[in-house]
PDB file of N, CA and C in Angstrom:
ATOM      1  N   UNK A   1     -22.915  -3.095   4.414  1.00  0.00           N
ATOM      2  CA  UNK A   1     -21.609  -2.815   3.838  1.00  0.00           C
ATOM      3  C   UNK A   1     -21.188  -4.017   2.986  1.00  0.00           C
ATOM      4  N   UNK A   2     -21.103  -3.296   1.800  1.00  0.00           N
ATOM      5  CA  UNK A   2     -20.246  -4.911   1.147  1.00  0.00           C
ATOM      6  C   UNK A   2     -18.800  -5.422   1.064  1.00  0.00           C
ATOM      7  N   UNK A   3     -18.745  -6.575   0.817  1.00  0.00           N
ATOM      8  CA  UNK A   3     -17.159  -7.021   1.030  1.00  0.00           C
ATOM      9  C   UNK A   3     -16.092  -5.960   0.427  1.00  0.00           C
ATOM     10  N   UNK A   4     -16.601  -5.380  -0.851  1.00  0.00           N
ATOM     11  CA  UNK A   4     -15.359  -4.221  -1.445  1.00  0.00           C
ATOM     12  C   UNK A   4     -15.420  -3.931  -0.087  1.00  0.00           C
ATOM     13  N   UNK A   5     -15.982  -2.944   0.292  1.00  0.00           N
ATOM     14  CA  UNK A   5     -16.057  -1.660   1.255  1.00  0.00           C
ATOM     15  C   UNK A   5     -15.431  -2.158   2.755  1.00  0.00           C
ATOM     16  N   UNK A   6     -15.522  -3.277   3.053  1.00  0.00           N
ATOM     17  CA  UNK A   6     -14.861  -3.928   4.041  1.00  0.00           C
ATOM     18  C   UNK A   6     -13.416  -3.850   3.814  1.00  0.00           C
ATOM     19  N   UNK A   7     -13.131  -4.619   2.807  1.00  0.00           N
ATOM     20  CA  UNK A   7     -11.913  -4.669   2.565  1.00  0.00           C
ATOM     21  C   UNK A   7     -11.160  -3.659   2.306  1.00  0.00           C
ATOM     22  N   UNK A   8     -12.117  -2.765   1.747  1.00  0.00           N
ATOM     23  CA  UNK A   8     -11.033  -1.406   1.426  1.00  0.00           C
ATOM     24  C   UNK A   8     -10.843  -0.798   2.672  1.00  0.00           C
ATOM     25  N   UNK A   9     -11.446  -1.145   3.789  1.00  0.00           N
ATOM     26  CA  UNK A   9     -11.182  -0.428   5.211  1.00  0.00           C
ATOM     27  C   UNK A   9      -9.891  -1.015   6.001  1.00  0.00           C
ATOM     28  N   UNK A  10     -10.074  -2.663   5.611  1.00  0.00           N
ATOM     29  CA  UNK A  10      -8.870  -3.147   6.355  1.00  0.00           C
ATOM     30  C   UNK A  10      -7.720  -2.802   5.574  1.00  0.00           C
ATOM     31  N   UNK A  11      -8.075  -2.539   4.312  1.00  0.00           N
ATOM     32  CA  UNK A  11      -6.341  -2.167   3.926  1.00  0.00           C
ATOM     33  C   UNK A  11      -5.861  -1.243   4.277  1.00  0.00           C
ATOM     34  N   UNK A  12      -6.830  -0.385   4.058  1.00  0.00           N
ATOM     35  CA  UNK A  12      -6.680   1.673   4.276  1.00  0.00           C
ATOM     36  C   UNK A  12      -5.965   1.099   6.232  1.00  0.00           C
ATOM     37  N   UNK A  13      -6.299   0.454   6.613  1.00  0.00           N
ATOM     38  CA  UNK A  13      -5.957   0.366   8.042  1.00  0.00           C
ATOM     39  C   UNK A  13      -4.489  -0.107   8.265  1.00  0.00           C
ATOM     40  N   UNK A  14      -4.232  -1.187   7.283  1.00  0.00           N
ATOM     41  CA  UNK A  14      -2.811  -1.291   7.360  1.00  0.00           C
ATOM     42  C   UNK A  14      -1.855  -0.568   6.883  1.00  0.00           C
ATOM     43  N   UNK A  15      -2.680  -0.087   5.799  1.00  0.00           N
ATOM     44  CA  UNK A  15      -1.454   1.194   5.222  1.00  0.00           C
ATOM     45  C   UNK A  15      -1.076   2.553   6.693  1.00  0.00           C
ATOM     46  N   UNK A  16      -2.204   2.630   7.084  1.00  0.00           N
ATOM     47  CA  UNK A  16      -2.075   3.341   8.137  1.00  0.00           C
ATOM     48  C   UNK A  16      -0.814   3.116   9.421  1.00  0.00           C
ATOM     49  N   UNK A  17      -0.947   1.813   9.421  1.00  0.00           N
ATOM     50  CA  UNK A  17       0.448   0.620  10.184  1.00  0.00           C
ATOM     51  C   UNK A  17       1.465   1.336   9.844  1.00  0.00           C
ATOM     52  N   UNK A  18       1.550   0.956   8.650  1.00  0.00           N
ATOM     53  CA  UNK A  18       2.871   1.008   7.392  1.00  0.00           C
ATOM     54  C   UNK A  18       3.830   2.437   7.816  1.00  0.00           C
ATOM     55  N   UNK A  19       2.538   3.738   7.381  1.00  0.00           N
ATOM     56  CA  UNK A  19       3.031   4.836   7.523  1.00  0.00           C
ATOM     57  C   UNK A  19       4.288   5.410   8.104  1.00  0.00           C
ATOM     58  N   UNK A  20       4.034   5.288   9.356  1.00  0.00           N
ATOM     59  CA  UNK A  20       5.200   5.637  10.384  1.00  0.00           C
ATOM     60  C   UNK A  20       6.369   4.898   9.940  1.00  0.00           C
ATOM     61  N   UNK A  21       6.454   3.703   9.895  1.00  0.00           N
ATOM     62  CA  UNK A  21       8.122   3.259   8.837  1.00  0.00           C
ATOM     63  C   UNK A  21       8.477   4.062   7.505  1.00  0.00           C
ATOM     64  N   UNK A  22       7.725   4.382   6.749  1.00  0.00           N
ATOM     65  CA  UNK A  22       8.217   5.033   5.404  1.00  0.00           C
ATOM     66  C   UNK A  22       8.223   6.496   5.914  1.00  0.00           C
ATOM     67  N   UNK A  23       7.767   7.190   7.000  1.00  0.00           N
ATOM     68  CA  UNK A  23       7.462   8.756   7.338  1.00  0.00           C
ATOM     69  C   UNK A  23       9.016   8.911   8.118  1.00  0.00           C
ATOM     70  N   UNK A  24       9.482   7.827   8.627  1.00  0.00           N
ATOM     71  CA  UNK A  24      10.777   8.188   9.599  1.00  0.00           C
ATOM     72  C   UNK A  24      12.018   8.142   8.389  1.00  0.00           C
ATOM     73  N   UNK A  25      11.449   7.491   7.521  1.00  0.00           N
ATOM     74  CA  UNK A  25      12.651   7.599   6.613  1.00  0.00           C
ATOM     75  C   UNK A  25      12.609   8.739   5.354  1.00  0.00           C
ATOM     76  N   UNK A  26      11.294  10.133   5.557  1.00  0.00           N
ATOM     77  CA  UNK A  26      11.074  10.844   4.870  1.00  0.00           C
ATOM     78  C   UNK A  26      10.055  10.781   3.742  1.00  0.00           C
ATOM     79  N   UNK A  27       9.556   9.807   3.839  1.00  0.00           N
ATOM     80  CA  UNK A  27       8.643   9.153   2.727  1.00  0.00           C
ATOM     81  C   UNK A  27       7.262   9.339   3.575  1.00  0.00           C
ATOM     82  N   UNK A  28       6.456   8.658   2.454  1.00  0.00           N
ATOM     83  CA  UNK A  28       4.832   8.226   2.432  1.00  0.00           C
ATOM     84  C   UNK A  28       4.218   7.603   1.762  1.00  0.00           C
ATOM     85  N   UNK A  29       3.058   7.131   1.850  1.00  0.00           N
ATOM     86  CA  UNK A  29       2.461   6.227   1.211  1.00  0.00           C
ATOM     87  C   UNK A  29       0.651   6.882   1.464  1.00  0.00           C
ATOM     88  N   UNK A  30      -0.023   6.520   0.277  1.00  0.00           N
ATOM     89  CA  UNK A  30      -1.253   7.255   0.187  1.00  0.00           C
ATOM     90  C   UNK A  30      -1.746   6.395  -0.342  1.00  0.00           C
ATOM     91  N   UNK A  31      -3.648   5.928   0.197  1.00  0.00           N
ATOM     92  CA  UNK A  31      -4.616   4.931  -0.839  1.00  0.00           C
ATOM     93  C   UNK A  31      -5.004   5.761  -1.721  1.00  0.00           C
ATOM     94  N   UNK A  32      -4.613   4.781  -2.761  1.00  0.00           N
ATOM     95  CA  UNK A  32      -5.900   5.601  -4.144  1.00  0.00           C
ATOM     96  C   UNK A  32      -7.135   4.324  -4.296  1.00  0.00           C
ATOM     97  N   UNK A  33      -7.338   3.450  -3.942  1.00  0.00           N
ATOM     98  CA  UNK A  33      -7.924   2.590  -4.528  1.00  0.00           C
ATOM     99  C   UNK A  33      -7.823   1.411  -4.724  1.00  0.00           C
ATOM    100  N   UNK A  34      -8.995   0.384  -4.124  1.00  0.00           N
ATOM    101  CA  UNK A  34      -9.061  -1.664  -4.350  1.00  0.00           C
ATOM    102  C   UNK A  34     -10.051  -1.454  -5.161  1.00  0.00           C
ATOM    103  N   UNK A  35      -9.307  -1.816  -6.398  1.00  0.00           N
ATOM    104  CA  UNK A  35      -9.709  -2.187  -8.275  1.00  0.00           C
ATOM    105  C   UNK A  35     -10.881  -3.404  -7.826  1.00  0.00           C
ATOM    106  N   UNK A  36     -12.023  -3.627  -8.376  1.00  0.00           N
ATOM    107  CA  UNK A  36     -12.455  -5.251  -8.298  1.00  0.00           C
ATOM    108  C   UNK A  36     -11.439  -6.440  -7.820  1.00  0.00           C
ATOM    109  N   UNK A  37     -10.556  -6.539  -8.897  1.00  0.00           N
ATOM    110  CA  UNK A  37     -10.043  -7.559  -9.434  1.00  0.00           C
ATOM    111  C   UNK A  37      -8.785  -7.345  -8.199  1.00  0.00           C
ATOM    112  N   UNK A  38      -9.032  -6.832  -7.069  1.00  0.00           N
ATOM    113  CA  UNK A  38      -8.356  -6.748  -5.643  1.00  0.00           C
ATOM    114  C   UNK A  38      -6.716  -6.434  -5.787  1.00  0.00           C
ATOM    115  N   UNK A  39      -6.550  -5.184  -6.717  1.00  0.00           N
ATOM    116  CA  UNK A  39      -5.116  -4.948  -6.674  1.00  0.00           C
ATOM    117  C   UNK A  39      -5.214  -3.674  -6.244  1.00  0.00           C
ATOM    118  N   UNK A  40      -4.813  -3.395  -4.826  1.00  0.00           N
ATOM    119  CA  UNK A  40      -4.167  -1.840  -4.111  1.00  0.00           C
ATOM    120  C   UNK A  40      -3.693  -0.949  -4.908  1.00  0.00           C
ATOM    121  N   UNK A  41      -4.076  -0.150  -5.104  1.00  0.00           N
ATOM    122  CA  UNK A  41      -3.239   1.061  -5.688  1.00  0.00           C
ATOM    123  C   UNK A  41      -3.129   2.258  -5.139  1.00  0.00           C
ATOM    124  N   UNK A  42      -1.702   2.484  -4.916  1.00  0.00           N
ATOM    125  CA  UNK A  42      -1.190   3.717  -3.846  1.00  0.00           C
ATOM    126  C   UNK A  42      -0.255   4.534  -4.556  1.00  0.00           C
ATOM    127  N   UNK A  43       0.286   5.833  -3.797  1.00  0.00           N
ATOM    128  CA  UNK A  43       1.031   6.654  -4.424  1.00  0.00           C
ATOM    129  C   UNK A  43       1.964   6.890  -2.917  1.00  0.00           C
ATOM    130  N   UNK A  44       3.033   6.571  -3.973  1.00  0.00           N
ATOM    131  CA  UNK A  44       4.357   6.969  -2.583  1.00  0.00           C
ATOM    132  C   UNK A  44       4.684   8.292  -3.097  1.00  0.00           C
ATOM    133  N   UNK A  45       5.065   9.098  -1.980  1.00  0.00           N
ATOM    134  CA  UNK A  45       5.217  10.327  -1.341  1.00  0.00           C
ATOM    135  C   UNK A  45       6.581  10.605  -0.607  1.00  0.00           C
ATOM    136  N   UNK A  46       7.030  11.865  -1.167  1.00  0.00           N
ATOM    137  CA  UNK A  46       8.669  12.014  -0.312  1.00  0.00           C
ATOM    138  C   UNK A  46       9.248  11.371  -0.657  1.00  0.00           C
ATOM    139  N   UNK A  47      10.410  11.277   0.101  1.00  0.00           N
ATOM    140  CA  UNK A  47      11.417  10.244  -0.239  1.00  0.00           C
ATOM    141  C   UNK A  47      10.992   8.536  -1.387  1.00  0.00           C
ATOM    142  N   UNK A  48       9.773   8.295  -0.697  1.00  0.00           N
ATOM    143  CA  UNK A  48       9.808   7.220  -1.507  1.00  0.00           C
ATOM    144  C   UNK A  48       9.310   7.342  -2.840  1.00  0.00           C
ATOM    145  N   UNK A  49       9.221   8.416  -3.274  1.00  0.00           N
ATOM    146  CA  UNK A  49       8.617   9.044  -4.544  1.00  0.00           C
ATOM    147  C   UNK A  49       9.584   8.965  -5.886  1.00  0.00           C
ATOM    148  N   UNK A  50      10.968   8.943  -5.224  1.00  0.00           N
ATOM    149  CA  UNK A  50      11.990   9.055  -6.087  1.00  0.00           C
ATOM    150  C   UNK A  50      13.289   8.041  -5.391  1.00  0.00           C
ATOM    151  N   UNK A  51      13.197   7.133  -4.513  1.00  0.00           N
ATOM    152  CA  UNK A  51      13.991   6.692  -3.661  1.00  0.00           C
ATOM    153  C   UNK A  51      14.389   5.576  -4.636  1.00  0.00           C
ATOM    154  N   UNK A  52      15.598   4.652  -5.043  1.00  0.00           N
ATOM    155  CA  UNK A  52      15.926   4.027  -6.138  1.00  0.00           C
ATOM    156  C   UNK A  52      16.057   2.247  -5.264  1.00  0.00           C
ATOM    157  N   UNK A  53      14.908   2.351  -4.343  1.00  0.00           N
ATOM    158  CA  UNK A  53      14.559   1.510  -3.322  1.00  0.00           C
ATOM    159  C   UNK A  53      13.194   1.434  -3.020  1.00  0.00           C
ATOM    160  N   UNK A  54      12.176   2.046  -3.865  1.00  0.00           N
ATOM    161  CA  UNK A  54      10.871   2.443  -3.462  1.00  0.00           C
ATOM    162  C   UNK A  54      10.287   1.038  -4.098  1.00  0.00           C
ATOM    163  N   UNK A  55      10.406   0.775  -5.104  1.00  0.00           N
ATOM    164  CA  UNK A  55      10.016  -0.676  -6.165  1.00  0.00           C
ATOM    165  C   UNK A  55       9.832  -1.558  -4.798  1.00  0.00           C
ATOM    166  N   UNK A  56      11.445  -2.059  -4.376  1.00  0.00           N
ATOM    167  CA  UNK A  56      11.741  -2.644  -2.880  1.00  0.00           C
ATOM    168  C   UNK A  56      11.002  -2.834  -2.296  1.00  0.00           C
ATOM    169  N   UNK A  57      10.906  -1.315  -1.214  1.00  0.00           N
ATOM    170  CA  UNK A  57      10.058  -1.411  -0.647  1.00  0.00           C
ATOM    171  C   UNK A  57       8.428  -1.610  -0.409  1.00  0.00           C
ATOM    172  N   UNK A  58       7.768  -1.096  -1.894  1.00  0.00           N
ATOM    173  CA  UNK A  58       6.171  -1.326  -2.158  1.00  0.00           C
ATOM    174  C   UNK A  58       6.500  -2.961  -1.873  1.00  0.00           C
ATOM    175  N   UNK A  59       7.051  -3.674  -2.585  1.00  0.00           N
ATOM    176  CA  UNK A  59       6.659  -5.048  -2.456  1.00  0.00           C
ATOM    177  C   UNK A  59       7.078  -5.577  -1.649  1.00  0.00           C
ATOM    178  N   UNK A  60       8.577  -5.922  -1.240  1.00  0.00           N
ATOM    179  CA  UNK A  60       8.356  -6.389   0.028  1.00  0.00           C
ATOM    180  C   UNK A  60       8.003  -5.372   1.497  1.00  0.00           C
ATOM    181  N   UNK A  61       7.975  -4.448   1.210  1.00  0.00           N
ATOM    182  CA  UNK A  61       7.196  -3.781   2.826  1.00  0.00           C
ATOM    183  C   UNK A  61       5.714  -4.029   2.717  1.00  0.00           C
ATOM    184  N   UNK A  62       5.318  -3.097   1.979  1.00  0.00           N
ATOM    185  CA  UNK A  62       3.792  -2.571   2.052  1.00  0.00           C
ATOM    186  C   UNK A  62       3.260  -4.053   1.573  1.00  0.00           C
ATOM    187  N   UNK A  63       3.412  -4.727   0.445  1.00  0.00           N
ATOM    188  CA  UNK A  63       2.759  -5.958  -0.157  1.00  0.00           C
ATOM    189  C   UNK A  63       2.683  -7.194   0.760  1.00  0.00           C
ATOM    190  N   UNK A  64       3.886  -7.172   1.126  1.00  0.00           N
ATOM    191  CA  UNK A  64       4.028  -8.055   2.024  1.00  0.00           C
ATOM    192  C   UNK A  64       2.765  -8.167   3.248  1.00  0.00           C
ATOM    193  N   UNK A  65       3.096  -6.675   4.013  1.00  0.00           N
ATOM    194  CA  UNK A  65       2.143  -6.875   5.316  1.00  0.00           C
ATOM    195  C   UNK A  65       0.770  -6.962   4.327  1.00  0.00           C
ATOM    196  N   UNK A  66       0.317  -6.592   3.559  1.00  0.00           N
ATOM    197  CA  UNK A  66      -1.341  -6.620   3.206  1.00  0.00           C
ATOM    198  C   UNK A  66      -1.399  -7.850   2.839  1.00  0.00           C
ATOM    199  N   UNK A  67      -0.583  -8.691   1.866  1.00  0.00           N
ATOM    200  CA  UNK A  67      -1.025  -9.442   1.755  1.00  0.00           C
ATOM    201  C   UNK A  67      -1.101 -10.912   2.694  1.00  0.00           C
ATOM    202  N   UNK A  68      -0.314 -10.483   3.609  1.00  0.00           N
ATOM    203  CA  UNK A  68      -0.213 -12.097   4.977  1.00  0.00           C
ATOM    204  C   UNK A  68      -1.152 -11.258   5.856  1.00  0.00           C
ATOM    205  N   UNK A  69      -2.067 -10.224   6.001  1.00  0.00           N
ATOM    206  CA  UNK A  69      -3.466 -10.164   6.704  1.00  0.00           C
ATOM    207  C   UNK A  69      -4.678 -10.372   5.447  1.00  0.00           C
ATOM    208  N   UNK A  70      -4.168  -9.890   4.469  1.00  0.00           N
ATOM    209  CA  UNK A  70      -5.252 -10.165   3.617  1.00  0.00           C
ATOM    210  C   UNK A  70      -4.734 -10.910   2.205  1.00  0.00           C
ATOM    211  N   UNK A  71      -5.110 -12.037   2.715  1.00  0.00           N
ATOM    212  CA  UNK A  71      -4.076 -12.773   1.469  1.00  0.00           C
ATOM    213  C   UNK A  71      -5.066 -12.773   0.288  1.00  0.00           C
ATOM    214  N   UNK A  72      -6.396 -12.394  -0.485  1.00  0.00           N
ATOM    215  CA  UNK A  72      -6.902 -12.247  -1.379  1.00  0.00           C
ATOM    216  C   UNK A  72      -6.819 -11.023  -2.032  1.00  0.00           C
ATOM    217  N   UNK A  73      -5.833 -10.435  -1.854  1.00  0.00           N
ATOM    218  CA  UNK A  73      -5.139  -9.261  -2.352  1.00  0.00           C
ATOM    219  C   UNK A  73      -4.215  -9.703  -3.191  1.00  0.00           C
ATOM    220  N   UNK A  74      -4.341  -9.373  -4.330  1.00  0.00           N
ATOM    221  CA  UNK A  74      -3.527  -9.548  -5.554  1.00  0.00           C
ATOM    222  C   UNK A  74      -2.179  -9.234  -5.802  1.00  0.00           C
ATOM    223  N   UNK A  75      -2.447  -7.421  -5.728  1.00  0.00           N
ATOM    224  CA  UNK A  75      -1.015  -7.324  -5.513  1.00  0.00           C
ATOM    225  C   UNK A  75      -1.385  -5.897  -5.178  1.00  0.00           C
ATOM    226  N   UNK A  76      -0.104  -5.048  -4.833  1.00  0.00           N
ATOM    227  CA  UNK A  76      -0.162  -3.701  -4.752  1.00  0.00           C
ATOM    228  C   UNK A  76       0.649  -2.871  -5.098  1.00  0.00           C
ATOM    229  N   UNK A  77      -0.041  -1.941  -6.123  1.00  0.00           N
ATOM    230  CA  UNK A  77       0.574  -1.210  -7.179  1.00  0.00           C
ATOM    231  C   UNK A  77       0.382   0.435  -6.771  1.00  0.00           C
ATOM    232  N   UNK A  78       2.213   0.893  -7.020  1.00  0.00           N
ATOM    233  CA  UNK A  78       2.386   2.802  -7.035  1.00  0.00           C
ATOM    234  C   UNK A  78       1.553   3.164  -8.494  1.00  0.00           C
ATOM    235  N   UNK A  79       0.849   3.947  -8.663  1.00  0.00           N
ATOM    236  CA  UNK A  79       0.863   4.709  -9.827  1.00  0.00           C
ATOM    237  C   UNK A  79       1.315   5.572 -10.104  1.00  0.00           C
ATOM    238  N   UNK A  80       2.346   5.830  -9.319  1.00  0.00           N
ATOM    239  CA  UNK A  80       3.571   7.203  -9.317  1.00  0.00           C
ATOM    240  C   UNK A  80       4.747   6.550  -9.585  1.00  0.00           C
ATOM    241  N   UNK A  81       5.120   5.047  -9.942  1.00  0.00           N
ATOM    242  CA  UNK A  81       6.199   5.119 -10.242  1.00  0.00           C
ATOM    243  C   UNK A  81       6.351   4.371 -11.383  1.00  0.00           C
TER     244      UNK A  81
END
């Protein structure tokens, strides 16, 4: 297994964490994809799809936890918003 494929497991794992906080508040969060160049890219769902707090929350919720377990994570980007 190579390091991509590693890494794309531990993230897919924290997003998994994540879930249940954005699902109680009607929302979601979905992996699309760790680019090379190690930037997350997800699609929020429900509530956080249109929530005028979703920006907010991708970065400091979701960015936050990935990046203080995986701090060679760049950054992490919605392509839905």
């Amino acid at each position: 297994m190579s390091n991509h494929e590693e890494l794309t497991i531990k993230v897919k794992n924290i997003i998994e964490q994540i879930r249940p906080y954005l699902q109680a508040d009607g929302g979601d969060i979905s992996f699309v994809e760790l680019t090379e160049d190690k930037v997350v890219n997800v699609e929020l769902q429900g509530a956080c799809g249109s929530c005028p707090f979703s920006r907010m929350t991708l970065k400091n919720g979701v960015e936050e936890a990935v990046r203080k377990a995986l701090p060679e994570i760049k950054s992490v980007e919605a392509l839905n918003m």
